[in-house]
Protein backbone atom coordinates (compact mmCIF):
# COMPACT_ATOMS: atom_id res chain seq x y z
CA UNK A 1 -9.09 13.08 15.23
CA UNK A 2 -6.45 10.37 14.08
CA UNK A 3 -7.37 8.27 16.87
CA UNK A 4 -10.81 8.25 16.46
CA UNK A 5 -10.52 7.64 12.75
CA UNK A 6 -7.94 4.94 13.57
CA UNK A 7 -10.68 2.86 15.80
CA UNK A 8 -13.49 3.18 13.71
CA UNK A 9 -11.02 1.63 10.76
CA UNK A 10 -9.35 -1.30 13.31
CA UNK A 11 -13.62 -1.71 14.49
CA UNK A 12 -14.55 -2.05 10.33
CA UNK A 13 -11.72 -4.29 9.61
CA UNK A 14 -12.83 -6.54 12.35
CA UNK A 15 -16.53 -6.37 11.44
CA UNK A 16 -15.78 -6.75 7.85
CA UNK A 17 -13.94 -9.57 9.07
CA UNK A 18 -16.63 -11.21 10.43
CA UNK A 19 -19.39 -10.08 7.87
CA UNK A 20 -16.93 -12.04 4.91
CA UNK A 21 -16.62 -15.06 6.95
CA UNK A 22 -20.65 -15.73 8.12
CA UNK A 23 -20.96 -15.19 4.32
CA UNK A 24 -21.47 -19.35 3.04
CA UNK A 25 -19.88 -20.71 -0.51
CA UNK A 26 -22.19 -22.02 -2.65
CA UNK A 27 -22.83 -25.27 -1.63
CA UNK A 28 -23.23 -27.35 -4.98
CA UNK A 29 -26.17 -27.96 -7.04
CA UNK A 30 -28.46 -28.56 -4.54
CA UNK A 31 -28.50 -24.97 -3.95
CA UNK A 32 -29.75 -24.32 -7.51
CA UNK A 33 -33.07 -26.41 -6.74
CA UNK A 34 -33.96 -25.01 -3.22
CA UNK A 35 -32.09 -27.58 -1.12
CA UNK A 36 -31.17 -25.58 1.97
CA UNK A 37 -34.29 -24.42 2.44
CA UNK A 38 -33.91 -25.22 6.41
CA UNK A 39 -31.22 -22.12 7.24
CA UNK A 40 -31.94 -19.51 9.99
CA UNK A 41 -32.42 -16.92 7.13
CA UNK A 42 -35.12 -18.49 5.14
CA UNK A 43 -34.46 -20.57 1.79
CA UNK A 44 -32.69 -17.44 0.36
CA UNK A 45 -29.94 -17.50 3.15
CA UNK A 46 -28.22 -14.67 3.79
CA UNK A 47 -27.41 -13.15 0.96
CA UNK A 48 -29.24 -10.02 0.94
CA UNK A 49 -28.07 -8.96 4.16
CA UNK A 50 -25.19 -9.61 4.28
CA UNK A 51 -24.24 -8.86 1.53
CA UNK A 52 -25.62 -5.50 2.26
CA UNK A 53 -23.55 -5.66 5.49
CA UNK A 54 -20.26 -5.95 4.02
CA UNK A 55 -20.77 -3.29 1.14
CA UNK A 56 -21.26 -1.06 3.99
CA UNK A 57 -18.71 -2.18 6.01
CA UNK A 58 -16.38 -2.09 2.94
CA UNK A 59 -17.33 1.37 2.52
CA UNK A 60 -16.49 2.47 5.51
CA UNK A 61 -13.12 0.75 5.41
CA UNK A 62 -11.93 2.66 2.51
CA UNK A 63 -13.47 6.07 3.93
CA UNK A 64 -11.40 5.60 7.09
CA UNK A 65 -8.27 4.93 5.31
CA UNK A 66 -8.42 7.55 2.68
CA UNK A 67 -8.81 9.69 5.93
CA UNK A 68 -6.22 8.71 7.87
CA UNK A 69 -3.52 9.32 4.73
CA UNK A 70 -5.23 12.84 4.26
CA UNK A 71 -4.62 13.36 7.89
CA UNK A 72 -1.05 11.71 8.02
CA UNK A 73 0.38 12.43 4.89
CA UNK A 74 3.74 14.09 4.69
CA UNK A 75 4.25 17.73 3.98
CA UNK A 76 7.63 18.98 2.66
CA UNK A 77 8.75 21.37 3.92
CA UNK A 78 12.77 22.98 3.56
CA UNK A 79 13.85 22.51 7.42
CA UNK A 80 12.14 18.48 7.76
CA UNK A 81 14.46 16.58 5.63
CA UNK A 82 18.01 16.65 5.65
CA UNK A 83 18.43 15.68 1.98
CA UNK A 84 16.59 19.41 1.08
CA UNK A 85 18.90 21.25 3.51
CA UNK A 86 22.35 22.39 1.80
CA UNK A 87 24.01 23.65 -1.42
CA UNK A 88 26.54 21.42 -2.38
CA UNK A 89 26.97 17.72 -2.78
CA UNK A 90 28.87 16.28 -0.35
CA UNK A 91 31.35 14.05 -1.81
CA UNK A 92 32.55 10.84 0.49
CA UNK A 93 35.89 10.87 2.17
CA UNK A 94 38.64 7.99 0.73
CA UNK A 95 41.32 7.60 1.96
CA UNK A 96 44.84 8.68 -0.37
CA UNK A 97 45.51 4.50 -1.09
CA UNK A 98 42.17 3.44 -1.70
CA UNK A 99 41.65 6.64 -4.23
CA UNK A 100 42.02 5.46 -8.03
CA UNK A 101 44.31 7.33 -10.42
CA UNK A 102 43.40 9.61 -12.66
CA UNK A 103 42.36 8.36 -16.45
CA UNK A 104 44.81 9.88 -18.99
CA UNK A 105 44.72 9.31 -22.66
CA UNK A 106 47.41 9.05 -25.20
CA UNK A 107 47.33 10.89 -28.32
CA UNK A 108 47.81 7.52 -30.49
CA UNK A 109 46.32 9.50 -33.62
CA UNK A 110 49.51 12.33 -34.28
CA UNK A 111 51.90 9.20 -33.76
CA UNK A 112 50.33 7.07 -36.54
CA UNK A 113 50.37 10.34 -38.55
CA UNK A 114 54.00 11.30 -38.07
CA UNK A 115 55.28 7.56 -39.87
């Protein structure tokens, strides 16, 4: 099932591809007052279906990959990770000269008291 929802998304990206790029800019003001009239789609060019070609195609595109995560996604489960399996923190082995003392406080307060 992932495979065949994998080539129908690689098949839309390319067609999508395809459908963006035979899509033409405007091309100026001539456009505005029928110049152009001469293309293979009539004076309206081809808008209409094309544009109707790529809303499809961009359809299917985001079908297909909201698939594919539903089928792929990760489950959680206690035994697949190793950061869920165990009880107690694990601290990090240092060696005895690279370990920092201990931080111990004076009592300055009884000192200051006792004057």
């Amino acid at each position: 099932m992932e495979t065949l929802v994998i080539v129908i998304h690689v098949l839309a990206c390319i067609f999508l591809i395809g459908a963006v790029m035979l899509q033409s800019g405007h091309e100026g003001m001539g456009v505005i007052f029928g110049g152009g009239s001469s293309t293979m789609f009539g004076s309206s060019g081809a808008g209409g279906l094309l544009v109707k070609v790529t809303a499809g195609l961009a359809a299917v595109f985001l079908v297909t990959s909201l698939t594919y995560n539903v089928l792929t996604g990760t489950k959680v489960s206690q035994n697949e990770s190793l950061m869920l399996q165990g009880e107690e923190t694990v601290q990090p082995i240092v060696p005895a000269e690279q370990q920092k003392p201990a931080v111990q406080f004076k009592d300055t307060g009884s000192e200051e008291k006792s004057e």
